[in-house]
PDB file of N, CA and C in Angstrom:
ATOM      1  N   UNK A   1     -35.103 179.777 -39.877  1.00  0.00           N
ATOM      2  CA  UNK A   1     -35.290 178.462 -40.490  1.00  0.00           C
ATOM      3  C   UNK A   1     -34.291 177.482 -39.881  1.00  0.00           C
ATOM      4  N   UNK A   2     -34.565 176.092 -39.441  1.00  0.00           N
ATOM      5  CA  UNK A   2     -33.650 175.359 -39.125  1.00  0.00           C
ATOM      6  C   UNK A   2     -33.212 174.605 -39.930  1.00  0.00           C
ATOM      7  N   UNK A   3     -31.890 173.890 -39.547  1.00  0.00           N
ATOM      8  CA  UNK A   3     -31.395 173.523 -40.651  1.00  0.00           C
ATOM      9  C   UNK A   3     -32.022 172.226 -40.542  1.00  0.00           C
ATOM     10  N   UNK A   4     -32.642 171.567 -39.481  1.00  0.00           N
ATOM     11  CA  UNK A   4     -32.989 169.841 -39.332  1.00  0.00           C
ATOM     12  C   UNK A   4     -30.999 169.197 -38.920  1.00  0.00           C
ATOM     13  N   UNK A   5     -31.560 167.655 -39.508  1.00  0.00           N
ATOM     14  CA  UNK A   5     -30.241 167.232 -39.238  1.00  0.00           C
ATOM     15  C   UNK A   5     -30.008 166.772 -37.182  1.00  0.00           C
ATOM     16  N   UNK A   6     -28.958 166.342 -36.956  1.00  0.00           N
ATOM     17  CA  UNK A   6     -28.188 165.629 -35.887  1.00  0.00           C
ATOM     18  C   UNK A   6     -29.131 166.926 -34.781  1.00  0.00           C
ATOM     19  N   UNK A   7     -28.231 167.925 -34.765  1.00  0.00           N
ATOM     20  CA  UNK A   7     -28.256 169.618 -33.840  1.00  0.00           C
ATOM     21  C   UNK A   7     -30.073 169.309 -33.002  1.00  0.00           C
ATOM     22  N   UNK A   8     -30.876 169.610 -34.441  1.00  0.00           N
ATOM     23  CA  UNK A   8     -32.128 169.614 -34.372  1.00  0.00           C
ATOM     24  C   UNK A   8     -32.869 168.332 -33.285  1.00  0.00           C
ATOM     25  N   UNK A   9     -32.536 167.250 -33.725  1.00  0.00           N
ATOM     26  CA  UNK A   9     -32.675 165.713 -33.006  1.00  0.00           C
ATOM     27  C   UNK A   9     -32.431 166.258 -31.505  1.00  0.00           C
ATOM     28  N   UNK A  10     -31.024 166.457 -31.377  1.00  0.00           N
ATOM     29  CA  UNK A  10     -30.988 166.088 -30.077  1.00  0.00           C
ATOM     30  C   UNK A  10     -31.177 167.117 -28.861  1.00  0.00           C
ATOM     31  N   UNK A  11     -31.392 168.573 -29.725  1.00  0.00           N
ATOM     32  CA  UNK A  11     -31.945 169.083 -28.985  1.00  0.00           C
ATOM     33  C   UNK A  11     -33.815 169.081 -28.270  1.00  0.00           C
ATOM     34  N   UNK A  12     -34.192 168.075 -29.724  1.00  0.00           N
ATOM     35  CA  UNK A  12     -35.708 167.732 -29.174  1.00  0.00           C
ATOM     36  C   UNK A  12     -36.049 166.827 -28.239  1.00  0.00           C
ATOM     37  N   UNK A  13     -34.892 166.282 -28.420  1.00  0.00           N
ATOM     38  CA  UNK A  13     -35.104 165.185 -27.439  1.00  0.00           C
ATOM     39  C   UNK A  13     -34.498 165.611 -26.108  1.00  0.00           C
ATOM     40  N   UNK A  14     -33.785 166.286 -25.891  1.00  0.00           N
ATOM     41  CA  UNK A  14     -33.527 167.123 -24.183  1.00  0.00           C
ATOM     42  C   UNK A  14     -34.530 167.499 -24.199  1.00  0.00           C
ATOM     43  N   UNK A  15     -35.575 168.379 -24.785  1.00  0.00           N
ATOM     44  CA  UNK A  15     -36.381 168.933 -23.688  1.00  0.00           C
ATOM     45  C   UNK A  15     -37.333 168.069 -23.719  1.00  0.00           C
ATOM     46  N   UNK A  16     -38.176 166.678 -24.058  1.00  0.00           N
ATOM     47  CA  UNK A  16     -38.903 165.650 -24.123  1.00  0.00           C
ATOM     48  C   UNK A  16     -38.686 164.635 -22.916  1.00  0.00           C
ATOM     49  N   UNK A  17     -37.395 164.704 -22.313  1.00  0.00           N
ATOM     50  CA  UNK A  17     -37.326 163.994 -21.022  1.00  0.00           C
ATOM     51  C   UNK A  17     -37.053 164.763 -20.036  1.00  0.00           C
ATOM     52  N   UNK A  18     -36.458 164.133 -18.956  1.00  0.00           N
ATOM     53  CA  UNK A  18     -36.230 164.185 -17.995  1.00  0.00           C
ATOM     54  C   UNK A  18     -37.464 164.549 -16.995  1.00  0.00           C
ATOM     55  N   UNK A  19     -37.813 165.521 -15.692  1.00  0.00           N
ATOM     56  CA  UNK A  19     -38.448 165.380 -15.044  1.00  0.00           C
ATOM     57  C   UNK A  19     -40.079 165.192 -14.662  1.00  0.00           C
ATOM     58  N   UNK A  20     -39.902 166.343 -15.916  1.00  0.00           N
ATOM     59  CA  UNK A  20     -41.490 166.073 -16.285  1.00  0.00           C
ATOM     60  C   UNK A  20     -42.450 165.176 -16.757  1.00  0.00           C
ATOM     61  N   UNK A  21     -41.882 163.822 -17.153  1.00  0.00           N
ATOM     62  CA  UNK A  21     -42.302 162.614 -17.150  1.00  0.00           C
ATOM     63  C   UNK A  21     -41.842 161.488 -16.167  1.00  0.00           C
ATOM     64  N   UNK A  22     -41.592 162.134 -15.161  1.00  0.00           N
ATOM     65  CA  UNK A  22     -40.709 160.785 -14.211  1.00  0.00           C
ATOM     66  C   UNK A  22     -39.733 160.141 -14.153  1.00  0.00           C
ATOM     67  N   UNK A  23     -39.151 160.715 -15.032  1.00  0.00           N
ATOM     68  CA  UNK A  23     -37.256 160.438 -15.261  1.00  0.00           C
ATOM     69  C   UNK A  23     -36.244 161.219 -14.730  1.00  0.00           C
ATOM     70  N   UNK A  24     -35.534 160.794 -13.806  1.00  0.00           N
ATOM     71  CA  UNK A  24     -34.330 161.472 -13.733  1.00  0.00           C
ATOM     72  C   UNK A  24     -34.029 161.381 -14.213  1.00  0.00           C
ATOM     73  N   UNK A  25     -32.673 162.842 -14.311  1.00  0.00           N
ATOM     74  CA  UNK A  25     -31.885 162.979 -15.520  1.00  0.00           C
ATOM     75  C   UNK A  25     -30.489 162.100 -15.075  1.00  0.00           C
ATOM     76  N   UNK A  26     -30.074 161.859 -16.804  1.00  0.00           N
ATOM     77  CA  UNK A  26     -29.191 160.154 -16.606  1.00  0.00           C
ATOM     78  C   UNK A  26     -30.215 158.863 -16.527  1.00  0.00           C
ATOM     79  N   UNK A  27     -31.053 158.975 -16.407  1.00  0.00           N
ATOM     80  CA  UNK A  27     -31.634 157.775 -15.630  1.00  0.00           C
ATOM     81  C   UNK A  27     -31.511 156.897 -16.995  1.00  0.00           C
ATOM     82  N   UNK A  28     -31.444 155.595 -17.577  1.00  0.00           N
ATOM     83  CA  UNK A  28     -31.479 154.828 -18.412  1.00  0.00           C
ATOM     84  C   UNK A  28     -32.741 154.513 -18.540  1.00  0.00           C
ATOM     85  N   UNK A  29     -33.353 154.211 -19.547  1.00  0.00           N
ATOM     86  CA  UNK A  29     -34.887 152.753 -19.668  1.00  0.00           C
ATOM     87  C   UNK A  29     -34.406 151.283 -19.097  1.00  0.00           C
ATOM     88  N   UNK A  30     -33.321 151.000 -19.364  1.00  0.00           N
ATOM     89  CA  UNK A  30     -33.251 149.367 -19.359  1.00  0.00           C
ATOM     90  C   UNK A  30     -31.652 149.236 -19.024  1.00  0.00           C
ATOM     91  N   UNK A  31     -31.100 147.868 -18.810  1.00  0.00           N
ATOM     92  CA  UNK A  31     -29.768 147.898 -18.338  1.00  0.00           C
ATOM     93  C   UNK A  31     -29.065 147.318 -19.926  1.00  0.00           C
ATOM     94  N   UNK A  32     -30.112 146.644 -20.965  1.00  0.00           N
ATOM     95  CA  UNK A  32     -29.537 146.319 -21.804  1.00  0.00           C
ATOM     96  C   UNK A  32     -29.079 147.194 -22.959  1.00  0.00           C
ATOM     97  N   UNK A  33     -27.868 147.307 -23.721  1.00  0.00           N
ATOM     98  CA  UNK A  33     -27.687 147.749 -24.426  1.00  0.00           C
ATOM     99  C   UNK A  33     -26.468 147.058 -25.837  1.00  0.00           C
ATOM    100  N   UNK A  34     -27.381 146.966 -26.929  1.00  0.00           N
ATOM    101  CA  UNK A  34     -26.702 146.053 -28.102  1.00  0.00           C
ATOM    102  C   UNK A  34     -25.430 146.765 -28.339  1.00  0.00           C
ATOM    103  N   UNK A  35     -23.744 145.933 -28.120  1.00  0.00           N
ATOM    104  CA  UNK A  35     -23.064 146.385 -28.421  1.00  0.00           C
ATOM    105  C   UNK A  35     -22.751 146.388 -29.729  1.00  0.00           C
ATOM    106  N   UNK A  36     -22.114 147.095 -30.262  1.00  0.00           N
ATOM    107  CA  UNK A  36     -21.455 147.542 -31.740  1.00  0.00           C
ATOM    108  C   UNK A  36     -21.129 146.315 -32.655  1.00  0.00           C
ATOM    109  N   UNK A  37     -20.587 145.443 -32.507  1.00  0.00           N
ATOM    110  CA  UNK A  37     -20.317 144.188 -32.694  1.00  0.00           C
ATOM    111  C   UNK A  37     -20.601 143.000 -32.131  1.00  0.00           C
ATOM    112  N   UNK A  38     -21.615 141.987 -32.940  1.00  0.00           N
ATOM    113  CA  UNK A  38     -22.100 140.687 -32.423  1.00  0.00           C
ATOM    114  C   UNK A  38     -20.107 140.104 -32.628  1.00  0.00           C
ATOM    115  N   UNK A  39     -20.609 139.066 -31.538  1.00  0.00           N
ATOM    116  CA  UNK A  39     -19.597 138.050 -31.124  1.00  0.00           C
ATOM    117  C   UNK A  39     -19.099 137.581 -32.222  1.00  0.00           C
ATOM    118  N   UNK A  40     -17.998 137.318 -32.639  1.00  0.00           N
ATOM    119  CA  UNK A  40     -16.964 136.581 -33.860  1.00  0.00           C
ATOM    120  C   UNK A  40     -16.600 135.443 -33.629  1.00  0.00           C
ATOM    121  N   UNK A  41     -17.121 134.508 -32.143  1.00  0.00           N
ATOM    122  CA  UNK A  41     -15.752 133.422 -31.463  1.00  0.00           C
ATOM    123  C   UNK A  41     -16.579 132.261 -32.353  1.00  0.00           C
ATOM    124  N   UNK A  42     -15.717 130.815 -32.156  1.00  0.00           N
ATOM    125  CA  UNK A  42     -15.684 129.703 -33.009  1.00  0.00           C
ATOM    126  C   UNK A  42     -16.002 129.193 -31.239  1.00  0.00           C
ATOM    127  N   UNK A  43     -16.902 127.594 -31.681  1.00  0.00           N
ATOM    128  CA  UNK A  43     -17.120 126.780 -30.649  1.00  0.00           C
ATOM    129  C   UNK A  43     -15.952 126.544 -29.742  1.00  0.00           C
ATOM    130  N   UNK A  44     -14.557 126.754 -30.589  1.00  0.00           N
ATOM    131  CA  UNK A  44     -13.460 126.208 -29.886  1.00  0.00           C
ATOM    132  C   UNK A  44     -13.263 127.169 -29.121  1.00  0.00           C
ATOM    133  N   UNK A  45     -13.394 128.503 -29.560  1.00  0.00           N
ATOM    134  CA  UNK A  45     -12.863 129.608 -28.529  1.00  0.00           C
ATOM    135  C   UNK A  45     -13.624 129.732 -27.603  1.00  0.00           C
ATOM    136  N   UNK A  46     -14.953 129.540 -27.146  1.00  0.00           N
ATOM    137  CA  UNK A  46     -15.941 129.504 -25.925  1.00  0.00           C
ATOM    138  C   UNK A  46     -15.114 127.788 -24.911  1.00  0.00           C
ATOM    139  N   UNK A  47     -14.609 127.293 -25.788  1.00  0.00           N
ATOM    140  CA  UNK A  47     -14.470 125.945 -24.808  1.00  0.00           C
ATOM    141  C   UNK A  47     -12.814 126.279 -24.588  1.00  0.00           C
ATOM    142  N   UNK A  48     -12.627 127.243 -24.950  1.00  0.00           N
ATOM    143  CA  UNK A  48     -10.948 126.951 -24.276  1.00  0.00           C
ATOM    144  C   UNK A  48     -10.786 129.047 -23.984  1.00  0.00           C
ATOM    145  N   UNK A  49     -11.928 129.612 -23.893  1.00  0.00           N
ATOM    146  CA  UNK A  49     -11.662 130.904 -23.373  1.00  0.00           C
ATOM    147  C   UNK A  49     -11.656 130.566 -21.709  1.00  0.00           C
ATOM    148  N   UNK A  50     -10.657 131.915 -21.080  1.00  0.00           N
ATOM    149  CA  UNK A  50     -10.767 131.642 -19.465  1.00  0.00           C
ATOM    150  C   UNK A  50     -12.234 132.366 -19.087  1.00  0.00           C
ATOM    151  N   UNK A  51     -12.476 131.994 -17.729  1.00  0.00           N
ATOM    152  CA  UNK A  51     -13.288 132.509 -17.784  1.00  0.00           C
ATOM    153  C   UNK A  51     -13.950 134.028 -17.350  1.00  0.00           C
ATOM    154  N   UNK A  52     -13.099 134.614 -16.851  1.00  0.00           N
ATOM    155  CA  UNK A  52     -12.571 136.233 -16.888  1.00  0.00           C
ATOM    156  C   UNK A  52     -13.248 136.809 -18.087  1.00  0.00           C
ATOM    157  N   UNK A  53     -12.870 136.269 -18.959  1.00  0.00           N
ATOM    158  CA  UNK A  53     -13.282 136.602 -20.331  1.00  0.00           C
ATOM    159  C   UNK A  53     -14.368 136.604 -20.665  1.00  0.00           C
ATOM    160  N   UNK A  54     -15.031 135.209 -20.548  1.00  0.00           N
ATOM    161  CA  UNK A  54     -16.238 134.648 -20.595  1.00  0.00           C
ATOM    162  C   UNK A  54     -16.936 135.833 -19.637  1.00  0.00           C
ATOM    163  N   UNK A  55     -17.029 136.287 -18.773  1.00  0.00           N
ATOM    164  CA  UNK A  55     -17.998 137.039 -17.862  1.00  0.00           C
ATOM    165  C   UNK A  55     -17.871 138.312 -18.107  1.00  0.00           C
ATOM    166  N   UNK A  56     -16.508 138.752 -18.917  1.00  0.00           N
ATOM    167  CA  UNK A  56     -16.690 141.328 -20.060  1.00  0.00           C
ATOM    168  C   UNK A  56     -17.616 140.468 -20.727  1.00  0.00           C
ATOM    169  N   UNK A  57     -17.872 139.144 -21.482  1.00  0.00           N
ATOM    170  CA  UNK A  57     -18.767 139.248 -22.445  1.00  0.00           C
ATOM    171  C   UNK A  57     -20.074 138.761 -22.573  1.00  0.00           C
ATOM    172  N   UNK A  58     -20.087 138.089 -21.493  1.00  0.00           N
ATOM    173  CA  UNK A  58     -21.645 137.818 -21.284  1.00  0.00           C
ATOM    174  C   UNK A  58     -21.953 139.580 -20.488  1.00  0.00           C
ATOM    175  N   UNK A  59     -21.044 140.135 -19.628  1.00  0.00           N
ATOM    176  CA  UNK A  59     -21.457 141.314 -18.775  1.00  0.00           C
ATOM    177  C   UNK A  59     -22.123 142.236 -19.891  1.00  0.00           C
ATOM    178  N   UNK A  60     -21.121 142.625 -20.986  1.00  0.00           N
ATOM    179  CA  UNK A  60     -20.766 143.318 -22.226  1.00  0.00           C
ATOM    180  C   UNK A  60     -22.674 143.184 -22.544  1.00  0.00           C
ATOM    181  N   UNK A  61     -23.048 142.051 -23.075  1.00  0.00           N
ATOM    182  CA  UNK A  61     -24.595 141.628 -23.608  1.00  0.00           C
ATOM    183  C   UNK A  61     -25.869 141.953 -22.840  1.00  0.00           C
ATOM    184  N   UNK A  62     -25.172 142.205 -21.530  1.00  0.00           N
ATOM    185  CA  UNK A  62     -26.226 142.136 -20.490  1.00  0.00           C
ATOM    186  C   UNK A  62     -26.773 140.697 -19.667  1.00  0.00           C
ATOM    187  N   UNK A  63     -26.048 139.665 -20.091  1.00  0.00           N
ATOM    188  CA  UNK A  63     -26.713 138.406 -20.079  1.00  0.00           C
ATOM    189  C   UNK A  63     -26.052 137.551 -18.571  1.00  0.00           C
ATOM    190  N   UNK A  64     -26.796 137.135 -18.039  1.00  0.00           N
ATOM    191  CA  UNK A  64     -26.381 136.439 -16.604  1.00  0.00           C
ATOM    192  C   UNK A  64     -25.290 136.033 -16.850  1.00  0.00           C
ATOM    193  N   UNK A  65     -24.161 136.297 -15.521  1.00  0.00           N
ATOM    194  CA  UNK A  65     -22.760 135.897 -15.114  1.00  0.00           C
ATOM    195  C   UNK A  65     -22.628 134.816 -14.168  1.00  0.00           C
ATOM    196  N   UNK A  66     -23.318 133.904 -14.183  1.00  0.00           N
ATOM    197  CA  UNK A  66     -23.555 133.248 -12.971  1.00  0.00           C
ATOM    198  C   UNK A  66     -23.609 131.449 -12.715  1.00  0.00           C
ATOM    199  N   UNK A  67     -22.828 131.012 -12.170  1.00  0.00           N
ATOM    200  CA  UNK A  67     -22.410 129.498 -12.507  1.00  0.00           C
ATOM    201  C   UNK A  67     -21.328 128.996 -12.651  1.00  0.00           C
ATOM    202  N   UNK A  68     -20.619 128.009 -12.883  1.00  0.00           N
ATOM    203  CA  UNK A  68     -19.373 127.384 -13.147  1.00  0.00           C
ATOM    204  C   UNK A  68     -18.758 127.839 -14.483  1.00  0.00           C
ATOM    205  N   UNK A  69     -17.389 128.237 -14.622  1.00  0.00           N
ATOM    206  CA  UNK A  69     -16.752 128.001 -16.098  1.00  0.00           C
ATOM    207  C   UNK A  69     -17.387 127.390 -16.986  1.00  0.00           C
ATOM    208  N   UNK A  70     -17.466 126.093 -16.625  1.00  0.00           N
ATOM    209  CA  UNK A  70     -18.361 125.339 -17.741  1.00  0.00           C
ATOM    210  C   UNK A  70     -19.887 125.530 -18.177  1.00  0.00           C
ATOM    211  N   UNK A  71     -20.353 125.705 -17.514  1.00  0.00           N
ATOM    212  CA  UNK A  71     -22.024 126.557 -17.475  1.00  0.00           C
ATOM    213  C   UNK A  71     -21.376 127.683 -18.074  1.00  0.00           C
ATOM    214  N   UNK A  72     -21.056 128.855 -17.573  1.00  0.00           N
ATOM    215  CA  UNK A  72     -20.462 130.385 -18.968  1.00  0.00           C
ATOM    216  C   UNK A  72     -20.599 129.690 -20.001  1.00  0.00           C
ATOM    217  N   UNK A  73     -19.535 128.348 -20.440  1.00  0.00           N
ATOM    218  CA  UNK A  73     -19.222 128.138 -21.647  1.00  0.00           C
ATOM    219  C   UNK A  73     -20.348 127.899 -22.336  1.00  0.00           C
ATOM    220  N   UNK A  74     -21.329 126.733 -21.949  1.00  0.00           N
ATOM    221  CA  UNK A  74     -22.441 126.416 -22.950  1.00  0.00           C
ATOM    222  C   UNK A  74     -23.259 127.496 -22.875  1.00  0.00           C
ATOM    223  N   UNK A  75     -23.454 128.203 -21.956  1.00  0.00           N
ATOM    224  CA  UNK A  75     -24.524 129.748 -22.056  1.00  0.00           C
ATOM    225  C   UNK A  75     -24.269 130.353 -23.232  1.00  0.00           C
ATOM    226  N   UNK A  76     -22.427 130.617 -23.348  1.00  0.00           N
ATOM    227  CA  UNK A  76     -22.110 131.226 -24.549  1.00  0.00           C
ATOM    228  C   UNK A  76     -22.309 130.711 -25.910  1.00  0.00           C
ATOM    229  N   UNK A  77     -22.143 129.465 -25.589  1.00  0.00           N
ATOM    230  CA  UNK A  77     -21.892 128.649 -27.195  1.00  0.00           C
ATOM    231  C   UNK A  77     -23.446 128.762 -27.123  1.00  0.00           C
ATOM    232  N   UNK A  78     -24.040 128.502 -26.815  1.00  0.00           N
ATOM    233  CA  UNK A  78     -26.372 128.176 -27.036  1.00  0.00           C
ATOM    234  C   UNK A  78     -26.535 130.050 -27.225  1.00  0.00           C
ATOM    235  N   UNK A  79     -25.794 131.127 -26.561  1.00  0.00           N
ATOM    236  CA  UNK A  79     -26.607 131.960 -26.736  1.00  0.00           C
ATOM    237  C   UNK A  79     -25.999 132.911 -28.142  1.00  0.00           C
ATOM    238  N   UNK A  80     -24.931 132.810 -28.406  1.00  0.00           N
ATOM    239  CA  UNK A  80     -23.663 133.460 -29.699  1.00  0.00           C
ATOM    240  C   UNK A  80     -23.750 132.892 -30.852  1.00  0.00           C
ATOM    241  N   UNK A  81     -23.556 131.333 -30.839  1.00  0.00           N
ATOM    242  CA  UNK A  81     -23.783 130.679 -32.153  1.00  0.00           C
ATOM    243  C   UNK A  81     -24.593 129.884 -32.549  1.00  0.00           C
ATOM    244  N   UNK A  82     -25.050 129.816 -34.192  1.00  0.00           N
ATOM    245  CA  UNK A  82     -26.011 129.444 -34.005  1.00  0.00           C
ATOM    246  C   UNK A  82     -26.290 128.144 -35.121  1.00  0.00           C
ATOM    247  N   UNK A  83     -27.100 127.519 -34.868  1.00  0.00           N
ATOM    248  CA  UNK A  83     -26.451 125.872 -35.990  1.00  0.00           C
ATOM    249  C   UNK A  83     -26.880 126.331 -37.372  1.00  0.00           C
ATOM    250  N   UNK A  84     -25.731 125.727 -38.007  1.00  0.00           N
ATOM    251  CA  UNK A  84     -25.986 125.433 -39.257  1.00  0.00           C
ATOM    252  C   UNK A  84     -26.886 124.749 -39.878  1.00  0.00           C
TER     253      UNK A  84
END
């Protein structure tokens, strides 16, 4: 008898992938993945973060790195917060 539970899961799911459907093993579905925590920052902190920063966290989302400091910034502020 099994017990079910976590054990059970993930052993069904190893033998459900990999080659025999066209997946290498490791291979991902997609590059995106929702991190653990949505964004906490205030309008002020997107307009006065460097931009080093600005690009772990757009990278972090999956979301284009690409453009001037100032472009990051409004990407971040239009794509993180949202109007009242």
């Amino acid at each position: 008898m099994s017990g079910g539970g976590l054990e059970s899961v993930a052993r069904a799911r190893s033998t459900t992938g990999g080659a025999a459907n066209g997946q290498h093993k490791g291979e991902r579905c997609g590059y995106f993945q929702m991190p653990l925590h949505y964004p906490r920052y205030t309008k002020s902190d997107y307009e006065t973060m460097p931009e080093w920063k600005l690009d772990c966290l757009l990278r972090e989302y999956g979301l284009p790195i690409t453009g001037d400091v100032q472009h990051k910034r409004q990407f971040s502020i239009g794509a993180f917060l949202w109007p009242n």
